[in-house]
Structure formats: C-alpha cells, structure tokens
C-alpha atoms as a PDB file:
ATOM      1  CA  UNK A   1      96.981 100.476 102.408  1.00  0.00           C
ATOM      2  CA  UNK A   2      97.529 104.121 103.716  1.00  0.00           C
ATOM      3  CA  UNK A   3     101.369 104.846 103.317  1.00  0.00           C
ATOM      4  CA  UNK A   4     100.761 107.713 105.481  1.00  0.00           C
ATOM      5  CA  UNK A   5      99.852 105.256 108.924  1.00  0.00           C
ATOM      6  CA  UNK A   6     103.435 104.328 108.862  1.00  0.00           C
ATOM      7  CA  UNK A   7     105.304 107.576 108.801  1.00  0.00           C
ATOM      8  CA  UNK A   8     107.418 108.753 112.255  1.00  0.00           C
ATOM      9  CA  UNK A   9     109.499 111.449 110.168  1.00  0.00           C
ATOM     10  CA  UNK A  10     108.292 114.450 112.483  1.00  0.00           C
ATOM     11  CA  UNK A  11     107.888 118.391 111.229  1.00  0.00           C
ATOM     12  CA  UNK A  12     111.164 119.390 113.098  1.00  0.00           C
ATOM     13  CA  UNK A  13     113.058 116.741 111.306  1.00  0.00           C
ATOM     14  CA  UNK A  14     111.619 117.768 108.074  1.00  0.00           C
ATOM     15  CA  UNK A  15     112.389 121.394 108.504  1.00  0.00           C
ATOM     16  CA  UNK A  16     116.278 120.597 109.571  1.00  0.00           C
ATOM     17  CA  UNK A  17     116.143 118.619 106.398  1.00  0.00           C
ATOM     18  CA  UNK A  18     114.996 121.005 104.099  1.00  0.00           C
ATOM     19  CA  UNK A  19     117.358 123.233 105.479  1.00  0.00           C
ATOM     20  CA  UNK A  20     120.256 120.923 104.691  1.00  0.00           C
ATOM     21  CA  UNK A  21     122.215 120.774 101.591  1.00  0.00           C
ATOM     22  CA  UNK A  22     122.487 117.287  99.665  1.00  0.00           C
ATOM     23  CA  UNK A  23     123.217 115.852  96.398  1.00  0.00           C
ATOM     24  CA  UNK A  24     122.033 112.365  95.607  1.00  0.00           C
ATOM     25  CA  UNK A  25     123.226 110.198  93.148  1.00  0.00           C
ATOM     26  CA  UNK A  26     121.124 107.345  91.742  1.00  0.00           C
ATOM     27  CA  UNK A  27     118.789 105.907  89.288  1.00  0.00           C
ATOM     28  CA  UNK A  28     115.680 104.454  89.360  1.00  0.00           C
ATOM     29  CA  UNK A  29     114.740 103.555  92.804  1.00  0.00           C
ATOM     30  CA  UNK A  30     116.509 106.545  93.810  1.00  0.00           C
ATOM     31  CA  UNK A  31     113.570 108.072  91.698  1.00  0.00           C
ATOM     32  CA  UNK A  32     110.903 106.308  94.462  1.00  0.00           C
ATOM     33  CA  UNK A  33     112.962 107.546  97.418  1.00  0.00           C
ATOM     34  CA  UNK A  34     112.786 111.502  95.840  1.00  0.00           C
ATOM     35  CA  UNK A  35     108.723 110.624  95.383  1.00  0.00           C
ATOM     36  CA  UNK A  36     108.298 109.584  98.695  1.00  0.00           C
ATOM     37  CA  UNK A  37     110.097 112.632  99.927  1.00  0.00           C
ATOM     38  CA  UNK A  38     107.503 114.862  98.357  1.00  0.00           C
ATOM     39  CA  UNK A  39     104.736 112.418 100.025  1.00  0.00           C
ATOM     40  CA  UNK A  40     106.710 113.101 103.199  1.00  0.00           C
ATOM     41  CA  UNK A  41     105.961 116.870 102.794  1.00  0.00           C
ATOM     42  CA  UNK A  42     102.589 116.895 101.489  1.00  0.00           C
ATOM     43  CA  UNK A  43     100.735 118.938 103.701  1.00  0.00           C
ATOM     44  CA  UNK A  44     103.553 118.811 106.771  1.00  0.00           C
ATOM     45  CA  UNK A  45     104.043 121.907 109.020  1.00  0.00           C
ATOM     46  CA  UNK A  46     107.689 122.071 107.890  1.00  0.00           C
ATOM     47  CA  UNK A  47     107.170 123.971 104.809  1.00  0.00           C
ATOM     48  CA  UNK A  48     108.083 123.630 101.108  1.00  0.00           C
ATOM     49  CA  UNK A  49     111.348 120.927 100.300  1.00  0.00           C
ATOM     50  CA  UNK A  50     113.208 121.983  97.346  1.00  0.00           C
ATOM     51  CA  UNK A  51     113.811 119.870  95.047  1.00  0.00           C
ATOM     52  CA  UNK A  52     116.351 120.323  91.928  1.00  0.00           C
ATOM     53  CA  UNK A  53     117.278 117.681  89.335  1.00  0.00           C
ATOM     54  CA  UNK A  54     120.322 119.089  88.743  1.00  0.00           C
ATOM     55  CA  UNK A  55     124.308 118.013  88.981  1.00  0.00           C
ATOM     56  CA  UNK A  56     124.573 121.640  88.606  1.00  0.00           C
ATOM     57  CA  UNK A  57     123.690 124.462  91.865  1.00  0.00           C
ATOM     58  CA  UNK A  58     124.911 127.028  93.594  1.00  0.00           C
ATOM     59  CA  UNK A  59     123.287 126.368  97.425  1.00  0.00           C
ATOM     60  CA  UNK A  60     123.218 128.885 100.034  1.00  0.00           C
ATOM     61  CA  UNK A  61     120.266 127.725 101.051  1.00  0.00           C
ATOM     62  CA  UNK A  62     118.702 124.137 101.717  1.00  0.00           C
ATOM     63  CA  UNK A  63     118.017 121.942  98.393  1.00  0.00           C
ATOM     64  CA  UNK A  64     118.567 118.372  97.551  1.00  0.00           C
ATOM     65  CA  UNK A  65     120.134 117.939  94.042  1.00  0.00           C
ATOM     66  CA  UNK A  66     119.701 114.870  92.454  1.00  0.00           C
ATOM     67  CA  UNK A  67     120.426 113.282  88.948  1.00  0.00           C
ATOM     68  CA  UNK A  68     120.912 109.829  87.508  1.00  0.00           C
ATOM     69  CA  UNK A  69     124.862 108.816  87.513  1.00  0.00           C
ATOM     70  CA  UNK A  70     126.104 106.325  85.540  1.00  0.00           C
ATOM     71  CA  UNK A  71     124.712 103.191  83.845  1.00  0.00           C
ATOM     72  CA  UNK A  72     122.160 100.521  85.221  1.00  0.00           C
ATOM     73  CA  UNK A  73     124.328  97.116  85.428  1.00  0.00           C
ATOM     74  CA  UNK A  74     127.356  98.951  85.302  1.00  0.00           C
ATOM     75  CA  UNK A  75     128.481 100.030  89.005  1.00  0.00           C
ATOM     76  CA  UNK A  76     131.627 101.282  88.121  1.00  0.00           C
ATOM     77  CA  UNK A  77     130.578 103.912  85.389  1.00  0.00           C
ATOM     78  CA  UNK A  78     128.595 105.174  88.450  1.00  0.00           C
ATOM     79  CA  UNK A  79     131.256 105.875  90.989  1.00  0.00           C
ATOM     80  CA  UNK A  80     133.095 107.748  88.481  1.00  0.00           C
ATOM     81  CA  UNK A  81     130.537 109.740  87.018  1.00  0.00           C
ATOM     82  CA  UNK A  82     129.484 110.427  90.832  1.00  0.00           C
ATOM     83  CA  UNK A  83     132.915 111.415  91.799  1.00  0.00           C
ATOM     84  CA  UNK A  84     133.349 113.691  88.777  1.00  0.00           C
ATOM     85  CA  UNK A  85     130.247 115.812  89.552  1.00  0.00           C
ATOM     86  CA  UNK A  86     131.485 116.910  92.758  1.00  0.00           C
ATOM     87  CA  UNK A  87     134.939 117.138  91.362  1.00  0.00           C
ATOM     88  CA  UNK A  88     133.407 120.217  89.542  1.00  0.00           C
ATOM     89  CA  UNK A  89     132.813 122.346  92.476  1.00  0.00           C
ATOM     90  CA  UNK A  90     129.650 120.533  93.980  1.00  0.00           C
ATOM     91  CA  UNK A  91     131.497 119.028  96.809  1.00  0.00           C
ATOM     92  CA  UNK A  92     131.914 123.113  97.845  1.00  0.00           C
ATOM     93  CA  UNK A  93     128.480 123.642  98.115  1.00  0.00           C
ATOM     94  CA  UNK A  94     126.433 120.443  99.492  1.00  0.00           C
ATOM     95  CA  UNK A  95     126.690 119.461 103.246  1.00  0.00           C
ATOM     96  CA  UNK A  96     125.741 116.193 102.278  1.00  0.00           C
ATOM     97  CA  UNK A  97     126.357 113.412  99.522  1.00  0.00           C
ATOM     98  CA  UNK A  98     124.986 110.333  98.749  1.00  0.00           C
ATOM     99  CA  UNK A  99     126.058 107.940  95.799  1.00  0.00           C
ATOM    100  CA  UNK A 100     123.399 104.905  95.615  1.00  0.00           C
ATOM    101  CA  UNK A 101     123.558 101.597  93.574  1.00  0.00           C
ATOM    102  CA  UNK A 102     120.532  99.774  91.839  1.00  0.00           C
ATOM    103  CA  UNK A 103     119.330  96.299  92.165  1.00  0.00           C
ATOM    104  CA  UNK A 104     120.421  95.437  88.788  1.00  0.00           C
ATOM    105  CA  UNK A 105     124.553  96.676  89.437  1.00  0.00           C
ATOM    106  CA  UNK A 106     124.858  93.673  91.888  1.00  0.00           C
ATOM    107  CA  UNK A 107     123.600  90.273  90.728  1.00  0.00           C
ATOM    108  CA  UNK A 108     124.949  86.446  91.060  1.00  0.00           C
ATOM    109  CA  UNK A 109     127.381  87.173  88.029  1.00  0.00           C
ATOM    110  CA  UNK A 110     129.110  89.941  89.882  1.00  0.00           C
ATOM    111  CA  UNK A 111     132.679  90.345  91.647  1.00  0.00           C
ATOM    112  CA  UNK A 112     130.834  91.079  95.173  1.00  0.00           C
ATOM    113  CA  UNK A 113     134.585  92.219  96.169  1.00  0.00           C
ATOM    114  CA  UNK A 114     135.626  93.842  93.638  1.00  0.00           C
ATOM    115  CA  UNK A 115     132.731  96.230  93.126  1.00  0.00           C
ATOM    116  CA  UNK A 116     133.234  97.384  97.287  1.00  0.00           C
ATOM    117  CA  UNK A 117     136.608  97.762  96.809  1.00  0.00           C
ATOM    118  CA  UNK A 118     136.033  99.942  93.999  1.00  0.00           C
ATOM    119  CA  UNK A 119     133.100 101.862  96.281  1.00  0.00           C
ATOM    120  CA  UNK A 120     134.772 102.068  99.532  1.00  0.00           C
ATOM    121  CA  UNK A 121     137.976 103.540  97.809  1.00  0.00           C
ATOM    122  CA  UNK A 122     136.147 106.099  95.841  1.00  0.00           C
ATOM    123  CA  UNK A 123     134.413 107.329  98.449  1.00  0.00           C
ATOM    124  CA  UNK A 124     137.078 107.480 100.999  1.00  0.00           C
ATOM    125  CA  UNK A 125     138.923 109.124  99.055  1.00  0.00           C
ATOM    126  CA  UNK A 126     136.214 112.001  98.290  1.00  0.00           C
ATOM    127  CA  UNK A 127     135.507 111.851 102.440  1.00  0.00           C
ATOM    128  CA  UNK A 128     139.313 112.885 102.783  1.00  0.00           C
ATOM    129  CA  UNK A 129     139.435 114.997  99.831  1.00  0.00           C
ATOM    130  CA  UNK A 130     136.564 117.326 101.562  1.00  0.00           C
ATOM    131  CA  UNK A 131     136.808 116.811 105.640  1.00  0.00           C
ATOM    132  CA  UNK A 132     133.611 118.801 105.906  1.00  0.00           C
ATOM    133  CA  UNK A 133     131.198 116.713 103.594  1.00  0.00           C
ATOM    134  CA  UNK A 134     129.206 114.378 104.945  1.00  0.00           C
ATOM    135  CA  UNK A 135     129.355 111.003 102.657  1.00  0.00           C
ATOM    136  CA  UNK A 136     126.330 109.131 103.280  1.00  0.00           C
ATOM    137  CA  UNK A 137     127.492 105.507 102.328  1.00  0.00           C
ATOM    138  CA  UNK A 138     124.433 102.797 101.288  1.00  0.00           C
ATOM    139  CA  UNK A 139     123.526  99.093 100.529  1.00  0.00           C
ATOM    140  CA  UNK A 140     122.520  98.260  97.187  1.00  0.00           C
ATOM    141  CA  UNK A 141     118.363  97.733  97.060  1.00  0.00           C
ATOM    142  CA  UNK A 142     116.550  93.858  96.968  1.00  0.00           C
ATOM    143  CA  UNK A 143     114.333  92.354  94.516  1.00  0.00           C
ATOM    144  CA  UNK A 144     110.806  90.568  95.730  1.00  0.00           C
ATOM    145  CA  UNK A 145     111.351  86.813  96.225  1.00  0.00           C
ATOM    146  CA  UNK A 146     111.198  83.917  93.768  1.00  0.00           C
ATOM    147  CA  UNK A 147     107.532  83.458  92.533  1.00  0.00           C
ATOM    148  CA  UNK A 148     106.343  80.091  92.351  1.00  0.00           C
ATOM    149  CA  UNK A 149     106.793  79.384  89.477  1.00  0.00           C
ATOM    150  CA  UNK A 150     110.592  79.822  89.144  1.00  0.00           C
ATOM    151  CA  UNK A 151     110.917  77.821  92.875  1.00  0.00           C
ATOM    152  CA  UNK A 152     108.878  74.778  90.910  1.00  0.00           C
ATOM    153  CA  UNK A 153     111.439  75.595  87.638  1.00  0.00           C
ATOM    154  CA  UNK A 154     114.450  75.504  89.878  1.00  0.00           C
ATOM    155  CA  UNK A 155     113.199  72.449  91.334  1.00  0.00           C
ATOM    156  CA  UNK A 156     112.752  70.154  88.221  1.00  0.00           C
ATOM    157  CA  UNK A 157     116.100  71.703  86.515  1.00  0.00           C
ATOM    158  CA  UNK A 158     118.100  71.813  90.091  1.00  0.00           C
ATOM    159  CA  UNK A 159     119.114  75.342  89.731  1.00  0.00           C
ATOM    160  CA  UNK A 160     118.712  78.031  92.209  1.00  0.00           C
ATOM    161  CA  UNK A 161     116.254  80.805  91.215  1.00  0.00           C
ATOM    162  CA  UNK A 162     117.572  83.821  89.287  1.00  0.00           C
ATOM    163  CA  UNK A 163     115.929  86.257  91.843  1.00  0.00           C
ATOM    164  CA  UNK A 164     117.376  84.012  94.560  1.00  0.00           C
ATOM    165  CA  UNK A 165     120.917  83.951  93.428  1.00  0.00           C
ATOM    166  CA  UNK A 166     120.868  88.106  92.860  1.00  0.00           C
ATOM    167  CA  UNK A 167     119.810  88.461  96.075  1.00  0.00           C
ATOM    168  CA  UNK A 168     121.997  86.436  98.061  1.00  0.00           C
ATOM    169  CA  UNK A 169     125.207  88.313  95.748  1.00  0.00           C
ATOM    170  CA  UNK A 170     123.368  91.160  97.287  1.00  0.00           C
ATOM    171  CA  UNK A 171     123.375  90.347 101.045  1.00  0.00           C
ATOM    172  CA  UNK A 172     127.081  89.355 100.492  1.00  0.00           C
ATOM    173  CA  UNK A 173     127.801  93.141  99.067  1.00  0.00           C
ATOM    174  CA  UNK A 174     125.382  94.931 101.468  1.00  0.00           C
ATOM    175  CA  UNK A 175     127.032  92.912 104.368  1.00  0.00           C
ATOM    176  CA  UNK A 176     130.679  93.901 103.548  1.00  0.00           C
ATOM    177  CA  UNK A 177     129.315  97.730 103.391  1.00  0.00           C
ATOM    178  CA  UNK A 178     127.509  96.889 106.549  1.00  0.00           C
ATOM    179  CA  UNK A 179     130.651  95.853 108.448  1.00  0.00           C
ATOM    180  CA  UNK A 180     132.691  99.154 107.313  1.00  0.00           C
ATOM    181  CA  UNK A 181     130.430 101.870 107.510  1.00  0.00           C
ATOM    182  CA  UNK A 182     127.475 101.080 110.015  1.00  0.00           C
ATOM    183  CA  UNK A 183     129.274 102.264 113.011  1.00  0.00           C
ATOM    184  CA  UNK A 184     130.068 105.741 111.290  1.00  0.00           C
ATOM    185  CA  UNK A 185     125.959 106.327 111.667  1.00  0.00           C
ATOM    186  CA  UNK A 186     126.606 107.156 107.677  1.00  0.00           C
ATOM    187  CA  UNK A 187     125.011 103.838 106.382  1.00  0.00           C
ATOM    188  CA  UNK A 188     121.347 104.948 104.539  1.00  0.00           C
ATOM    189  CA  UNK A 189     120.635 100.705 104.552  1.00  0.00           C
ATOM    190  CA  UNK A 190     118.417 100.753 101.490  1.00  0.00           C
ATOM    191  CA  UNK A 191     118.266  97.203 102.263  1.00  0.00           C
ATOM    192  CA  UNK A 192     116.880  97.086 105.400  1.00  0.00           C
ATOM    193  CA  UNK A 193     114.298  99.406 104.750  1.00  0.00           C
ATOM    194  CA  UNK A 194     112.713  97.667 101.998  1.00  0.00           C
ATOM    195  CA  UNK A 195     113.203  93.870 103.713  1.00  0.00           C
ATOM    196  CA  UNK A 196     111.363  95.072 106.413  1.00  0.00           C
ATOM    197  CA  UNK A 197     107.175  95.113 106.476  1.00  0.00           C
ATOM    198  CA  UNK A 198     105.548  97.803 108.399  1.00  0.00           C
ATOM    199  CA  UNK A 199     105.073  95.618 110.923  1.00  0.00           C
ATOM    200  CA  UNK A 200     108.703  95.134 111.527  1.00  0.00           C
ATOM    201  CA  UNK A 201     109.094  91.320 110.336  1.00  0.00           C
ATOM    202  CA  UNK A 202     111.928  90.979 107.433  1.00  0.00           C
ATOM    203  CA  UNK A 203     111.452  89.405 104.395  1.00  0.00           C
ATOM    204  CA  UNK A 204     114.158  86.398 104.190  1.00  0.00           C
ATOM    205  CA  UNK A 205     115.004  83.314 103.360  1.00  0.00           C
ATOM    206  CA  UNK A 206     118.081  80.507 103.447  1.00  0.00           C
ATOM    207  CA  UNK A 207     119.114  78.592 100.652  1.00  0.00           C
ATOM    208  CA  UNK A 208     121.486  76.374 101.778  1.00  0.00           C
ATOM    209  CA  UNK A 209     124.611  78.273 104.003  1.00  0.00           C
ATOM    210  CA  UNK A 210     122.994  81.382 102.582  1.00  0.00           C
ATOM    211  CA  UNK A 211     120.580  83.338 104.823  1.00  0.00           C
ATOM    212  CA  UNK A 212     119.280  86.563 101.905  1.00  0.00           C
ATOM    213  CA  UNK A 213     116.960  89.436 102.546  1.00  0.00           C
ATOM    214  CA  UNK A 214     114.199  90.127  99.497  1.00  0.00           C
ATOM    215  CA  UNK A 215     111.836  93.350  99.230  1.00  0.00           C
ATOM    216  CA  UNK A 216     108.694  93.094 101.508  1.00  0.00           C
ATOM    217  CA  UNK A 217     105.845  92.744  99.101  1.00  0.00           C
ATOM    218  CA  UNK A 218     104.497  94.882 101.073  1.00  0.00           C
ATOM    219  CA  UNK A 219     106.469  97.662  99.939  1.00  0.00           C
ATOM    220  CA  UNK A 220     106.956  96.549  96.040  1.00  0.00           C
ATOM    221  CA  UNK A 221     105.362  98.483  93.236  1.00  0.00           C
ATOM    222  CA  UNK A 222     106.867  95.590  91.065  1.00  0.00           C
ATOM    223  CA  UNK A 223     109.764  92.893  91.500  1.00  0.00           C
ATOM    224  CA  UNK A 224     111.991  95.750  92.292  1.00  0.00           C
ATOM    225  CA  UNK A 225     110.613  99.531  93.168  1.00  0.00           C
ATOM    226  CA  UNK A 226     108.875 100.632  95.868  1.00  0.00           C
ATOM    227  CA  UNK A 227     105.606 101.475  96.159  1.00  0.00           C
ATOM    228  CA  UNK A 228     103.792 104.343  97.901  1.00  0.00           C
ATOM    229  CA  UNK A 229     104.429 102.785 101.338  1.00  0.00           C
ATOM    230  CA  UNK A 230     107.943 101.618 100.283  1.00  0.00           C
ATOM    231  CA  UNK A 231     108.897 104.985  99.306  1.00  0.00           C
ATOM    232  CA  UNK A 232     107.991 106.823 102.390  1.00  0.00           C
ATOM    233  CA  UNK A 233     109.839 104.248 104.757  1.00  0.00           C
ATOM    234  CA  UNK A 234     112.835 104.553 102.337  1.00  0.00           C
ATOM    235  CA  UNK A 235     112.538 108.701 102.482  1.00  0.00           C
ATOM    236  CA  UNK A 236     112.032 108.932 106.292  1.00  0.00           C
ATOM    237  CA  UNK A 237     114.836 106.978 106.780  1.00  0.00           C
ATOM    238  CA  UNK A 238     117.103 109.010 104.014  1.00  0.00           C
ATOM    239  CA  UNK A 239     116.573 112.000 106.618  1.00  0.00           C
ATOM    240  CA  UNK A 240     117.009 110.231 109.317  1.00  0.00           C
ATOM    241  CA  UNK A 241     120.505 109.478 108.321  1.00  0.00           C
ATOM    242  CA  UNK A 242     121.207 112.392 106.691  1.00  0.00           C
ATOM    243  CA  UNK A 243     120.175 114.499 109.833  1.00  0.00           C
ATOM    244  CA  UNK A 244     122.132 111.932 112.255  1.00  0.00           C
END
C-alpha cells in the first residue's frame, strides 16, 4: 500500500508547522509519529522540518524537541519526568507541548481513574503555570485485535482475551480524556487515528456492555506500532492539532 495516497496535510500547513515550536514527550509509538513526520516532508514544498532529540534547546526558531519520558508500564514516572523537563526552562521556549502515553501504561490491571486524575492534574496545572503554552492533551494508543487463536483460548477457558481486556481499560481512559479535553480543540486522539482504516471504517468490537476500539490492521507494523501508513495519518493529524 502507498502511505503517501492517504495524506491531506497540505505545504502551507507544513510550513506553519515547521515554523512552530513543540516539545513532545513519548516513547515508542511516539517514535512512529516523529517517522511519519519526516515521510510527511519528504520531498514537500514546505521546506526542511527540524528535528532535535533533545529535552534540552534554546528555540527562536521552529523545531520540535522530542525525547522518551519516563518508563513503559509506568504512567506516572512519565508525567513527572514530563513536567520536570519543562520545569527547567523549556516551558519558556516551546509554543507547544505534548506529553503522550503508550499502549502498555494502560491495560485491564490498571486504575483507569486514577491514572487521569493523575494526568489531568499535572497538566492543568503546567497549562496555568504558563498561560501562553499550548498543552496538547492525548488518548493513550490501541493494540490490533484478539487473533484467533486467543478468541478460541478464551472460549474453552471462559476468559476474555488479554488484548481484549487492555483495550477496553483503554477506551474507558481515552473516553474520560475525551469528555474533558475534546472541546478545547487540544485533544491529538491517538486513538482515533489508528482505529480508523483509510477508508474511514473503525476498527471495534463489543464484548458484552463494552463497545472497544483496536488498531486498524491496516495501519499496524505489529500488535501495537504503526506502520508506514499508520504513521503518516498519526503525523498529519499531530499538526493538525497542533496548528488548530
């Protein structure tokens, strides 16, 4: 499949974006959202995007920043390594901020509540802290549905899938971040973008009460990071936001 068929993201949004200061936060399907960025700008009109993993600049011009915060599985170490970086002086120079979770920080053994309480506050507080930052708030990614093999597993031992379960935890996080920040046109919905096929249908699913959102195979390098395609819907849509 040609990822490039499916991008919108034109050269005058590209060139405001490169223009724009922002420091991203992540780990490793933050990694496929910075490669399909660089897709994005393969041979656009817009000119060069620079690119700096670093927690660590001095902007006067455009850049995006990134590093890897925190620990995989471990949501909390995240927030407050996050929220110590721009503690340092970064808030001072970005225009834009964006802290993002991984699949693996929300899964069926985790306090859905608890962890957006813990989010939300944070990064409230860092929106008040610095009035003119922009704090780009986002829904924690998906994992591919339940193969076959663990559906006809679940069936004989009456369990629900492992996959399954983790996603539905993470529709029941992504919705409460939904509900708070969607109307603020500050929610980058990492979800969405990687439930949805090119052709616009959304991977889901119900399990009994529960209606859960998966990655589009489509889209999936593996059971959970993006692809070539994946990436680039996830990256148009990261400047769409942060341009918004």
């Amino acid at each position: 499949m040609d990822s490039r068929q499916h991008v919108t993201a034109t050269a005058e949004q590209l060139g405001s974006f490169a223009q724009t200061r922002v420091f991203f936060g992540h780990q490793s399907v933050g990694n496929n959202i910075i490669d399909g960025l660089r897709l994005l700008y393969t041979d656009s009109k817009a000119g060069p995007l620079t690119i700096r993993a670093t927690s660590e600049v001095e902007a006067d011009a455009g850049v995006l920043a990134h590093t890897m915060v925190g620990v995989n599985g471990d949501p909390q170490s995240k927030i407050d390594e996050f929220a110590a970086i721009l503690s340092r002086g970064l808030a001072d120079e970005m225009d834009v901020v964006i802290l993002k979770f991984c699949y693996v920080d929300i899964t069926r053994g985790t306090d859905v509540q608890t962890v957006f309480d813990e989010y939300s506050t944070a990064l409230d507080t860092i929106s008040r802290q610095h009035p003119r930052l922009r704090v780009v708030y986002t829904t924690v990614p998906l994992t591919t549905k339940a193969s076959w093999k663990s559906k006809l597993k679940a069936l004989v031992t009456r369990n629900v899938p492992p996959s399954t379960a983790d996603n539905i935890a993470r529709e029941q996080y992504n919705a409460l971040v939904r509900n708070k920040y969607e109307s603020t046109g500050r929610l980058f919905d990492v979800a969405r973008v990687e439930s949805t096929a090119p052709d616009g249908s959304r991977a889901t699913d119900v399990l009994g009460d529960s209606r859960y959102f998966a990655l589009d195979e489509e889209l999936a390098l593996d059971s959970g990071h993006l692809n070539d395609v994946g990436s680039m819907l996830a990256a148009q849509e990261f400047v769409r936001v942060v341009l918004r």
